[in-house]
N, C-alpha and C. Protein backbone atom coordinates (compact mmCIF):
# COMPACT_ATOMS: atom_id res chain seq x y z
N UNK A 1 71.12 81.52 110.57
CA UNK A 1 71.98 80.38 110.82
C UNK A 1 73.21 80.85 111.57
N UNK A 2 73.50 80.20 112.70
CA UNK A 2 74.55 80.56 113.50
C UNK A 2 75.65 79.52 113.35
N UNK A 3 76.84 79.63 113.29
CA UNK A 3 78.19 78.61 113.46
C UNK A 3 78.31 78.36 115.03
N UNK A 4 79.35 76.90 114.70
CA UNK A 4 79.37 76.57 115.61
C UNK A 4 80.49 76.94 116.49
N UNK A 5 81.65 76.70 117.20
CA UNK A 5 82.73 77.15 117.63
C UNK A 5 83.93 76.83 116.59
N UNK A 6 84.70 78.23 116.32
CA UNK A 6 85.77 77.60 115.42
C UNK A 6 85.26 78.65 113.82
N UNK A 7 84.34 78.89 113.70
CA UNK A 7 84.27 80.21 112.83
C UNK A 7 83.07 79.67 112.06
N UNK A 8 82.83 80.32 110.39
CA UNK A 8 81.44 79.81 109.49
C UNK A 8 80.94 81.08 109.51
N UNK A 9 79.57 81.02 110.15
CA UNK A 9 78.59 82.13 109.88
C UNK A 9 78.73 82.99 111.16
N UNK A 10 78.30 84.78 110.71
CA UNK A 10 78.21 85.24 112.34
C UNK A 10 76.70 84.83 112.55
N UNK A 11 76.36 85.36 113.97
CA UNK A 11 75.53 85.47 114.17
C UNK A 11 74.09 86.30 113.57
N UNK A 12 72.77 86.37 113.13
CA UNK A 12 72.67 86.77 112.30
C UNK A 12 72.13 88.30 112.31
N UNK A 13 72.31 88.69 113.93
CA UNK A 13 72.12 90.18 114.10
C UNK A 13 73.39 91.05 114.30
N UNK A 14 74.31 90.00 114.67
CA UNK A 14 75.86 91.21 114.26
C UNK A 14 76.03 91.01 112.58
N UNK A 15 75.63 90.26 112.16
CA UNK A 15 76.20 90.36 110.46
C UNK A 15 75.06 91.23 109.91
N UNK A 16 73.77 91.19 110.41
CA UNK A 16 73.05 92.83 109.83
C UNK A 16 73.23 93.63 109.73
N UNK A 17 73.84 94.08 111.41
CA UNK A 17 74.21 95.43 111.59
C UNK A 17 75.24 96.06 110.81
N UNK A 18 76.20 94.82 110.62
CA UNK A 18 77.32 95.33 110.41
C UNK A 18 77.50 95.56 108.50
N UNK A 19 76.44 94.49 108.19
CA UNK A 19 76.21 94.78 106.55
C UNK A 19 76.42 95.33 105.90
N UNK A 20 75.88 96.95 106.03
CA UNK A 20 75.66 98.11 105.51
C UNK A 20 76.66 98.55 105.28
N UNK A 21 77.33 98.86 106.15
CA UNK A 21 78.61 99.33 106.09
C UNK A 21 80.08 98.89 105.24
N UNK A 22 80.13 97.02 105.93
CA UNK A 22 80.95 97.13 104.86
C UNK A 22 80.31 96.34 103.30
N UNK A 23 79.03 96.16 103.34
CA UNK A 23 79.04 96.21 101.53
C UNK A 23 79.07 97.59 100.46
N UNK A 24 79.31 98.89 101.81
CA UNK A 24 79.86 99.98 101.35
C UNK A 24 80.95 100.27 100.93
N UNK A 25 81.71 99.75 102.28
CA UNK A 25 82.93 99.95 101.86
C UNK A 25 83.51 98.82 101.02
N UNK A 26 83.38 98.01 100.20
CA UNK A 26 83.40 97.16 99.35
C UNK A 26 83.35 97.48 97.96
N UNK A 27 82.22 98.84 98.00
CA UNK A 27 81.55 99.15 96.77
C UNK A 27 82.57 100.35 96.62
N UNK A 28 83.39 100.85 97.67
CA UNK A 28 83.66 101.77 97.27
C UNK A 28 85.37 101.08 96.72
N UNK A 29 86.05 99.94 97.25
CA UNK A 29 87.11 99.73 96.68
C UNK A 29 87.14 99.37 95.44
N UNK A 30 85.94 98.82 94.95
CA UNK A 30 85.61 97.96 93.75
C UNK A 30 85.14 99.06 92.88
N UNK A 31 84.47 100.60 93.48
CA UNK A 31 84.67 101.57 92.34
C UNK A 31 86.06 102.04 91.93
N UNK A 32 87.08 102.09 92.93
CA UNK A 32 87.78 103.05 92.76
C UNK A 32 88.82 101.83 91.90
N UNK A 33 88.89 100.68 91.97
CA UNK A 33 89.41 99.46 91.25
C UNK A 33 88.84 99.97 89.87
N UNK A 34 87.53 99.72 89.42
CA UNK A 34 87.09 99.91 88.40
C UNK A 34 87.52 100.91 87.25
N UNK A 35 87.15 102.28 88.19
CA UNK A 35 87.25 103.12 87.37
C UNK A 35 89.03 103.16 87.47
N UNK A 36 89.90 102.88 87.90
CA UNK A 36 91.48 103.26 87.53
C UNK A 36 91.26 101.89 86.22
N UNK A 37 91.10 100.95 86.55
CA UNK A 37 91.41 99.94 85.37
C UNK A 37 90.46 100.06 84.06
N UNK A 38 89.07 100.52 84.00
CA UNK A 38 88.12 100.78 83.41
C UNK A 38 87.65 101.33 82.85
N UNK A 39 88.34 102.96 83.60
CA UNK A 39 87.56 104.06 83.35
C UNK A 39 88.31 104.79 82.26
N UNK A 40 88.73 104.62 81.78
CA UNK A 40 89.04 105.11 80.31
C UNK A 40 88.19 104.47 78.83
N UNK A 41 87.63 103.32 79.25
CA UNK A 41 87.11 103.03 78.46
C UNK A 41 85.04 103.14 78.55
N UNK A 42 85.59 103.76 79.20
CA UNK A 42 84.06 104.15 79.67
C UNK A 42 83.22 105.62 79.03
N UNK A 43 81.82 105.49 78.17
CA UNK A 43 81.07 106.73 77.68
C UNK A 43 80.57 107.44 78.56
N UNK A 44 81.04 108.75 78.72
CA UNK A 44 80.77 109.68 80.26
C UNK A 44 80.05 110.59 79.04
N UNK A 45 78.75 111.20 79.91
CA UNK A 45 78.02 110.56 81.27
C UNK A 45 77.64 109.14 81.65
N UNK A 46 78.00 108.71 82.45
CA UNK A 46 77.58 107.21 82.69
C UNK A 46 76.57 107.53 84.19
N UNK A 47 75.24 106.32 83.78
CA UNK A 47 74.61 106.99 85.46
C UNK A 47 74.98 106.03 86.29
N UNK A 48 75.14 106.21 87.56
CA UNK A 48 75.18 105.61 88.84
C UNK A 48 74.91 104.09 88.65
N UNK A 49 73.45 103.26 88.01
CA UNK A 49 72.69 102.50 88.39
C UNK A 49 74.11 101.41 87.30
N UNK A 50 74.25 102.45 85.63
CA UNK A 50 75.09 101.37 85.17
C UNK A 50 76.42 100.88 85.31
N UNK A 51 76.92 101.90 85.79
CA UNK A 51 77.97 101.77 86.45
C UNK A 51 77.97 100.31 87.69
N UNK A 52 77.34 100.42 88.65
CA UNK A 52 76.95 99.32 89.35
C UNK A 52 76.57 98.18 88.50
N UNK A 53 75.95 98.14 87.52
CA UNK A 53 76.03 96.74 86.41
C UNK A 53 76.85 96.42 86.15
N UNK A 54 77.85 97.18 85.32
CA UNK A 54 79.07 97.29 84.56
C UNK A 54 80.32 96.76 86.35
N UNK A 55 80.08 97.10 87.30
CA UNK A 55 80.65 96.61 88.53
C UNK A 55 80.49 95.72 88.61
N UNK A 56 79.25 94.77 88.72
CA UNK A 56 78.62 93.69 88.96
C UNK A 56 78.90 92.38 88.44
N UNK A 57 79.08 93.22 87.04
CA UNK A 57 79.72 92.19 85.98
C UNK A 57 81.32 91.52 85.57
N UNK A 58 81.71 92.86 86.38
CA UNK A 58 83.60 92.79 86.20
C UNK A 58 84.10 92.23 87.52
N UNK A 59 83.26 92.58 88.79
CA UNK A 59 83.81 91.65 90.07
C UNK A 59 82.60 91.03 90.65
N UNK A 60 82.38 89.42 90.07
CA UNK A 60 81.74 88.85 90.67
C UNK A 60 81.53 88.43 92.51
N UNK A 61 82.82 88.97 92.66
CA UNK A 61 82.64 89.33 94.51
C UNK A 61 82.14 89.95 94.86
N UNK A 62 81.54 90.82 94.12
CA UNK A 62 80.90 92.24 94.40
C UNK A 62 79.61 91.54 94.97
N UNK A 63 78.99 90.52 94.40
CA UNK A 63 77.42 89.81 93.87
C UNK A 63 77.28 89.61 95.54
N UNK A 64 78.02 89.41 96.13
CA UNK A 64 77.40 88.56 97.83
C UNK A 64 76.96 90.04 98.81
N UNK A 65 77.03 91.15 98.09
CA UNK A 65 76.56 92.43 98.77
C UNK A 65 75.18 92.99 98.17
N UNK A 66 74.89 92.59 96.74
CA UNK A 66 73.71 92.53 95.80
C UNK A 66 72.83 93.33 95.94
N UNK A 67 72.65 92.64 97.45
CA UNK A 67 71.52 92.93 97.64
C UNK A 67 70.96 94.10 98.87
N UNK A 68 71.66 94.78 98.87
CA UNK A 68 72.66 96.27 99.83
C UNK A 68 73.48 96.99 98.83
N UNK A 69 73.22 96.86 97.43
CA UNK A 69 73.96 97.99 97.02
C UNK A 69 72.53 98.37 96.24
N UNK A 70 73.01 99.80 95.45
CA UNK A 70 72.21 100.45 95.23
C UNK A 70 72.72 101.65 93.72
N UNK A 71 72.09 102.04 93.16
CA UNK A 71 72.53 103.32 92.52
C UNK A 71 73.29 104.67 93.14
N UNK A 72 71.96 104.80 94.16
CA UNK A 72 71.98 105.42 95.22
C UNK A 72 73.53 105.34 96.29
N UNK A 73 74.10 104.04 96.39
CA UNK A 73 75.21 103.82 97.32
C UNK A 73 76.30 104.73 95.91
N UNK A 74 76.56 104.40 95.01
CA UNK A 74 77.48 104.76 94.16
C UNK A 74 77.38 106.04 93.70
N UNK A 75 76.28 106.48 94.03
CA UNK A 75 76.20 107.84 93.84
C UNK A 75 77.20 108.62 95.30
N UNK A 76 76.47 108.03 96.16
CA UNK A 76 77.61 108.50 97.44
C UNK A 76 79.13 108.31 97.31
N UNK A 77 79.50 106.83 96.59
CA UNK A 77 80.75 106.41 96.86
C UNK A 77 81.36 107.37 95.74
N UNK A 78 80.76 107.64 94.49
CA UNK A 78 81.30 109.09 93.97
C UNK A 78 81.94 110.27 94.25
N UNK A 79 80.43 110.57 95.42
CA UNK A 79 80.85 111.63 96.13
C UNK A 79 81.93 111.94 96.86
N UNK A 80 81.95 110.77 97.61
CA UNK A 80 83.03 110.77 98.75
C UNK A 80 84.62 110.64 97.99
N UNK A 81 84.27 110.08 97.09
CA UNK A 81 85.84 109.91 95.96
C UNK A 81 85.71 111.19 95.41
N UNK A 82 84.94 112.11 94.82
CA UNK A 82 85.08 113.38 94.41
C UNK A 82 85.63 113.97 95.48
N UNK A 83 85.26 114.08 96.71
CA UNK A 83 85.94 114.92 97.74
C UNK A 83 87.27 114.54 98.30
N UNK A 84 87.57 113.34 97.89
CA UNK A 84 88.89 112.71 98.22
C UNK A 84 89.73 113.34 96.93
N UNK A 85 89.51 113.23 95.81
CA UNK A 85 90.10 113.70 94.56
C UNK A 85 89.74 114.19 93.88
N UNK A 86 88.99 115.89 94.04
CA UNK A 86 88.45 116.41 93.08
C UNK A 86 88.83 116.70 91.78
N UNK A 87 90.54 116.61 91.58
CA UNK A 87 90.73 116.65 90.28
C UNK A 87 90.51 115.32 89.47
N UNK A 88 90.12 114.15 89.69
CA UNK A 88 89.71 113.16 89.27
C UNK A 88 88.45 113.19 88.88
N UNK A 89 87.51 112.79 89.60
CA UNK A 89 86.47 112.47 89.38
C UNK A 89 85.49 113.65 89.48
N UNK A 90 84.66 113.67 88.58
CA UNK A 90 83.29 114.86 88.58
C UNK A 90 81.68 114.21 88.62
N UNK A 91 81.43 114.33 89.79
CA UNK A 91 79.77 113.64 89.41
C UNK A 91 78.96 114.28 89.72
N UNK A 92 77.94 114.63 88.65
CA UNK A 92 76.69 115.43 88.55
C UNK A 92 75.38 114.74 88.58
N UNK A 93 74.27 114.58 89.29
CA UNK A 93 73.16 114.60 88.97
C UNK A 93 73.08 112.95 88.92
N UNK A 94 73.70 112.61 89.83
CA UNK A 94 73.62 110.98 90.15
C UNK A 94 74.04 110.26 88.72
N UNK A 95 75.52 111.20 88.01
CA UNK A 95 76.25 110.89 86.85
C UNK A 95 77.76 110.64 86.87
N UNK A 96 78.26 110.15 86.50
CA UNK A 96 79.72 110.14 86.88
C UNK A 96 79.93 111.45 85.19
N UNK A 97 80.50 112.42 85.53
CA UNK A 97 80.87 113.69 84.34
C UNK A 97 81.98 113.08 83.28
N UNK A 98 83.19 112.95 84.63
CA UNK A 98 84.42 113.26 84.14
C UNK A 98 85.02 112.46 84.87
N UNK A 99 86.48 112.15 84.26
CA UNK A 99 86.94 111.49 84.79
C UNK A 99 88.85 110.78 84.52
N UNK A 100 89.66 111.54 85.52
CA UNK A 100 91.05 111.89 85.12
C UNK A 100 91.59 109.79 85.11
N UNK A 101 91.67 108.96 85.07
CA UNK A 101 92.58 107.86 85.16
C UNK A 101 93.40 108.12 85.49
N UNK A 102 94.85 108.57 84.92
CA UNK A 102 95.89 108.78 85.36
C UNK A 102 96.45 109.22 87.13
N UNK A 103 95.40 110.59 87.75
CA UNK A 103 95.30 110.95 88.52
C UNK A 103 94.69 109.68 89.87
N UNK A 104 93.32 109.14 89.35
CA UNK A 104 92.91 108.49 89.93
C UNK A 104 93.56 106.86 90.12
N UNK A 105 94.75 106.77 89.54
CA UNK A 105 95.76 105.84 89.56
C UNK A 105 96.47 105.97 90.62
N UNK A 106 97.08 107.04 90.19
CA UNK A 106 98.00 107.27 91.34
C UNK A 106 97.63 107.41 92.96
N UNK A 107 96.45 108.17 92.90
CA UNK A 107 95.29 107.98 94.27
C UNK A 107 95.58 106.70 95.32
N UNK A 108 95.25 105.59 93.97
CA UNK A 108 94.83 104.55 94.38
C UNK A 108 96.09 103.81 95.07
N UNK A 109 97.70 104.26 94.51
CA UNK A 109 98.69 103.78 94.39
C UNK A 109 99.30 104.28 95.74
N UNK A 110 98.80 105.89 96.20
CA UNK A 110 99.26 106.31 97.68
C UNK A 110 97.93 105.70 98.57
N UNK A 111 96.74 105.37 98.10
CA UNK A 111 95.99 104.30 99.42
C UNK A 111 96.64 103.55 99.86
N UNK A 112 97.31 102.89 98.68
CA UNK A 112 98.23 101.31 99.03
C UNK A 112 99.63 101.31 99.10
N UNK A 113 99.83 102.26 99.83
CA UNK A 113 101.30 102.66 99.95
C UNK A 113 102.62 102.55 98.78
N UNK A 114 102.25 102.98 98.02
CA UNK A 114 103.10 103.33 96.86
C UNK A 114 102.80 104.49 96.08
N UNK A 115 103.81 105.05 95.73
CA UNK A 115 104.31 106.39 95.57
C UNK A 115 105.03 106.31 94.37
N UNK A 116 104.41 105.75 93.10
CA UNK A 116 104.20 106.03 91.50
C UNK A 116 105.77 105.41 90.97
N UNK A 117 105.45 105.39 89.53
CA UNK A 117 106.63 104.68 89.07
C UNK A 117 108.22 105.52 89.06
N UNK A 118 108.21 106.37 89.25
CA UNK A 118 109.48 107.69 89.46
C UNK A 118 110.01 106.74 90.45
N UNK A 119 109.16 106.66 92.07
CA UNK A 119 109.98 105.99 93.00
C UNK A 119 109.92 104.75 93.01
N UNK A 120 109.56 103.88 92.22
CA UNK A 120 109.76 102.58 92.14
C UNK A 120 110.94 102.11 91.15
N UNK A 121 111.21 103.30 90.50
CA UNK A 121 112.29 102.85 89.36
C UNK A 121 113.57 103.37 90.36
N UNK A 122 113.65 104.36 91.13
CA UNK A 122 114.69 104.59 92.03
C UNK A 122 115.32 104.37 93.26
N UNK A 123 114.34 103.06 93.18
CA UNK A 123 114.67 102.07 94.46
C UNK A 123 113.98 102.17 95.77
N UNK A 124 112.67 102.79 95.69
CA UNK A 124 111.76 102.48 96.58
C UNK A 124 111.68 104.22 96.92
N UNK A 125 110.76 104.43 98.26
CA UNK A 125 110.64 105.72 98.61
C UNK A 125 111.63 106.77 99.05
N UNK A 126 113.07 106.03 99.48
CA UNK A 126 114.06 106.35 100.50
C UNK A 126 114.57 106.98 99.36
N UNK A 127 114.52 106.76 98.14
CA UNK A 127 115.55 107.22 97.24
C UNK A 127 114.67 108.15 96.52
N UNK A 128 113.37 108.39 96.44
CA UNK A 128 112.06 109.23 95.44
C UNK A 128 112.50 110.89 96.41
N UNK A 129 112.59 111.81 95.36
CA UNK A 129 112.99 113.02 95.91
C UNK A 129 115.00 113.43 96.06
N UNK A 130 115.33 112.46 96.16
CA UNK A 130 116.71 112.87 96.80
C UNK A 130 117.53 113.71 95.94
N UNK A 131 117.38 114.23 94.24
CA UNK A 131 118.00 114.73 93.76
C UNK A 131 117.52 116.21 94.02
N UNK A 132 116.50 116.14 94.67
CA UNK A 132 115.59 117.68 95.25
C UNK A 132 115.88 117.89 96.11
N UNK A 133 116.99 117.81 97.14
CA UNK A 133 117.31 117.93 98.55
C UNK A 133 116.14 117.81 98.92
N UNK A 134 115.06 116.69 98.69
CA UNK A 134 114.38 115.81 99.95
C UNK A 134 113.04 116.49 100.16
N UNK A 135 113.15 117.63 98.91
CA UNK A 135 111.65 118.35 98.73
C UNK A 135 110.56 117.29 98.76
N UNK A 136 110.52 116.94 97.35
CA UNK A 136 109.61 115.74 97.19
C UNK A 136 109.45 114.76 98.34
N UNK A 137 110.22 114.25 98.89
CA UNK A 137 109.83 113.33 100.19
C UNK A 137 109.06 113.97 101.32
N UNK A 138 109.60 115.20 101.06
CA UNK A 138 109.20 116.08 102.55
C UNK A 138 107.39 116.44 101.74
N UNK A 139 107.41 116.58 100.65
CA UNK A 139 105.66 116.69 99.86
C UNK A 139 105.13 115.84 99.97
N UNK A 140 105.49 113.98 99.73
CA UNK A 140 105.04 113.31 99.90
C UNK A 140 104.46 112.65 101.30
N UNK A 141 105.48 112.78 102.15
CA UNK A 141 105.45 112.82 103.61
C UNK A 141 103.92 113.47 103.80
N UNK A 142 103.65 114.53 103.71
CA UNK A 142 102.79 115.62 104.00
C UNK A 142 101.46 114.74 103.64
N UNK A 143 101.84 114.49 102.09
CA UNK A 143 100.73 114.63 101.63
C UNK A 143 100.04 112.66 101.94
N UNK A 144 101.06 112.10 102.76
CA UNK A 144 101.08 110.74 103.17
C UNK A 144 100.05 111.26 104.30
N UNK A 145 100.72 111.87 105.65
CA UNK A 145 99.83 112.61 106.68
C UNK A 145 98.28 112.85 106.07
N UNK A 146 97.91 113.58 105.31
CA UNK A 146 96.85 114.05 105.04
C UNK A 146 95.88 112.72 104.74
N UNK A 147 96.61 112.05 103.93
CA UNK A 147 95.96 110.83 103.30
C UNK A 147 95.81 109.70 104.53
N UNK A 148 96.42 109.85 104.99
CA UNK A 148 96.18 108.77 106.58
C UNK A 148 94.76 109.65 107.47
N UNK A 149 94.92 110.77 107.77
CA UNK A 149 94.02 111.60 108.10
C UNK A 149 92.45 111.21 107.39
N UNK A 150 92.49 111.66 106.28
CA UNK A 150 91.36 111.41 105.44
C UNK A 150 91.03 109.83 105.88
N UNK A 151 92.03 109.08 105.67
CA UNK A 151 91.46 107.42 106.01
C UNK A 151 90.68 107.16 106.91
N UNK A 152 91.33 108.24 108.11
CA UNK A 152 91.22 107.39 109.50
C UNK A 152 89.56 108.22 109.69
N UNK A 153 89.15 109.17 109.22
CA UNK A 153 88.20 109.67 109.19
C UNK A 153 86.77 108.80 108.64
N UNK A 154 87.57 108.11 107.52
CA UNK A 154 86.64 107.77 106.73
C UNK A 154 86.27 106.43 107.51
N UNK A 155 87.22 105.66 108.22
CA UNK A 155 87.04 104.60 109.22
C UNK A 155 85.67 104.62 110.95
N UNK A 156 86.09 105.82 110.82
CA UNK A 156 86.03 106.36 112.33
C UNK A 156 84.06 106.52 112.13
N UNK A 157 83.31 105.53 112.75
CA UNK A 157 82.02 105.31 112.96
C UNK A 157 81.64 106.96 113.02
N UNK A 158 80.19 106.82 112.62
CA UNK A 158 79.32 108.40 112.63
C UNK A 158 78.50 108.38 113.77
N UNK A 159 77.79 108.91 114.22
CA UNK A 159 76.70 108.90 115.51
C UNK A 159 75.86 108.62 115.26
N UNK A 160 75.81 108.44 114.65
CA UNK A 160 74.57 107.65 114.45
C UNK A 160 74.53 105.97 114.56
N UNK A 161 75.86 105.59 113.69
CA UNK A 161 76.74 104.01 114.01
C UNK A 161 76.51 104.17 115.31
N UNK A 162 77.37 105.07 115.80
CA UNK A 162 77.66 104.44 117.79
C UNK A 162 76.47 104.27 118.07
N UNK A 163 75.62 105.15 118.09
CA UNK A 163 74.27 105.22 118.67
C UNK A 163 73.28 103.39 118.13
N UNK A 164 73.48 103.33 116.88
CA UNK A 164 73.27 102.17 116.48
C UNK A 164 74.14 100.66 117.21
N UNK A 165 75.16 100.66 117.17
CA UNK A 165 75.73 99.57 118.15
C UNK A 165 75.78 99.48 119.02
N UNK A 166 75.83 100.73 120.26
CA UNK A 166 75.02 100.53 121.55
C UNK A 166 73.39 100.16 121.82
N UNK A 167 72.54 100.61 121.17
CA UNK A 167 71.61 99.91 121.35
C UNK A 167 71.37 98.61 120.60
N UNK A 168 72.52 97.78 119.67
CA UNK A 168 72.31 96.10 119.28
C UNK A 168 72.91 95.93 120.91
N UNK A 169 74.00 96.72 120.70
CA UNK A 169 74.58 96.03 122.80
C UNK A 169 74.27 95.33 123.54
N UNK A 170 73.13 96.93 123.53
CA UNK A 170 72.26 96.73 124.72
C UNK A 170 71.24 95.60 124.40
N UNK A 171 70.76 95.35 123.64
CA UNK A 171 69.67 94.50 123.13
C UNK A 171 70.26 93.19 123.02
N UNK A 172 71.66 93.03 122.72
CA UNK A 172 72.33 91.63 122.93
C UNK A 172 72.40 91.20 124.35
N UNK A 173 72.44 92.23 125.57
CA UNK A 173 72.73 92.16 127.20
C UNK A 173 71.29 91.77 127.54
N UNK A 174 70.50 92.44 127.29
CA UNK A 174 69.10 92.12 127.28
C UNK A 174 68.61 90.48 127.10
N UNK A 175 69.03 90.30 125.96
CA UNK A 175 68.86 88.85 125.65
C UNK A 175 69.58 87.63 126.15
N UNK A 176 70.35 88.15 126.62
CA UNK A 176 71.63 86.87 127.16
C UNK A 176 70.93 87.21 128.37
N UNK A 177 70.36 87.86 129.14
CA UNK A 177 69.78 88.07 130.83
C UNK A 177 68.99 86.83 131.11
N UNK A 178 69.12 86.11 131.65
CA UNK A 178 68.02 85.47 132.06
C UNK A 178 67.08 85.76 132.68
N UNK A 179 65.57 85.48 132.30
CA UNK A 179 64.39 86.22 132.71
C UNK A 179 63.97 85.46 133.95
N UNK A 180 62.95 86.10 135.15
CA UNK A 180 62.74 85.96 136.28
C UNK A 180 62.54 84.14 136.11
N UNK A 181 61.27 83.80 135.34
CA UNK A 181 60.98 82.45 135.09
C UNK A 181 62.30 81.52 135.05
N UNK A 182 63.40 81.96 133.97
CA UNK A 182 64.87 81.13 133.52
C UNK A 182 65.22 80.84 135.02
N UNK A 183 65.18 81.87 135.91
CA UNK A 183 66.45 81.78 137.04
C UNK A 183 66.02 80.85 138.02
N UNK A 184 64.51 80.86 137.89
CA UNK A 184 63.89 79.80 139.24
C UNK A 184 63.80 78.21 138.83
């Protein structure tokens, strides 16, 4: 089903393509949501598949990706959060191990540009560090850099994507061509 002018539905081969990806990245905000609000109350080892239940059930927004997520996806989105914060999170054997909250709070708190309750009680970032001659700002700074880095990485299509959206491209140019028969 296609919309008409003015917005609704995409079309239904750019909203395929593009599916995958973000009911990934979906799964992965809604883990890392989860487990900071959740994950303390959670029996570790927990596997992959219930975890995604236990998701399923706590953000019903999650449900319109359903059917594109997987055990398998959360096992990755683990991963990729283990390598983002290895002192947080530990996952073994398509298991979530271990698992710091506190740490993985704060994570979540420099994704979204905030920098923990120290600098929120001292009047925002301008003032976090200043009794350190500006150590701490100058750490956070850094460690802001790194974390933008990591983002922009994690944004930045694989080759396989490019390789994949040049040939829908091409296959969209293809189709809009009018064929010898159309033109006469």
């Amino acid at each position: 089903a296609s919309a008409g002018p003015g917005g609704g539905l995409a079309p239904p081969m750019a909203r395929s393509a593009a599916s995958p990806q973000m009911a990934h990245m979906e799964l992965q905000r809604t883990l890392l949501s989860f487990l900071v609000q959740r994950g303390g109350s959670l029996a570790l080892p927990v596997r992959a598949e219930e975890l995604l239940g236990l998701m399923l059930d706590h953000y019903p927004e999650l449900r319109q990706w359903h059917s594109q997520l997987s055990g398998a996806g959360v096992e990755r989105a683990l991963a990729e959060l283990q390598a983002l914060v290895p002192h947080a999170v530990q996952a073994e054997r398509g298991e979530l191990a271990r698992l710091d909250t506190p740490t993985l709070a704060s994570f979540q708190d420099r994704l979204r540009g905030r920098h923990g309750p120290a600098c929120h009680a001292g009047g925002g970032v301008a003032s976090c560090g200043a009794d350190k001659g500006g150590r701490l700002r100058g750490a956070l700074a850094a460690q802001d850099g790194e974390m933008a880095e990591v983002m922009e990485l994690l944004g930045t299509p694989t080759a396989r994507q490019r390789e994949q959206q040049e040939h829908t491209d091409l296959l969209m140019q293809l189709l809009d061509k009018p064929t010898a028969r159309r033109a006469s």
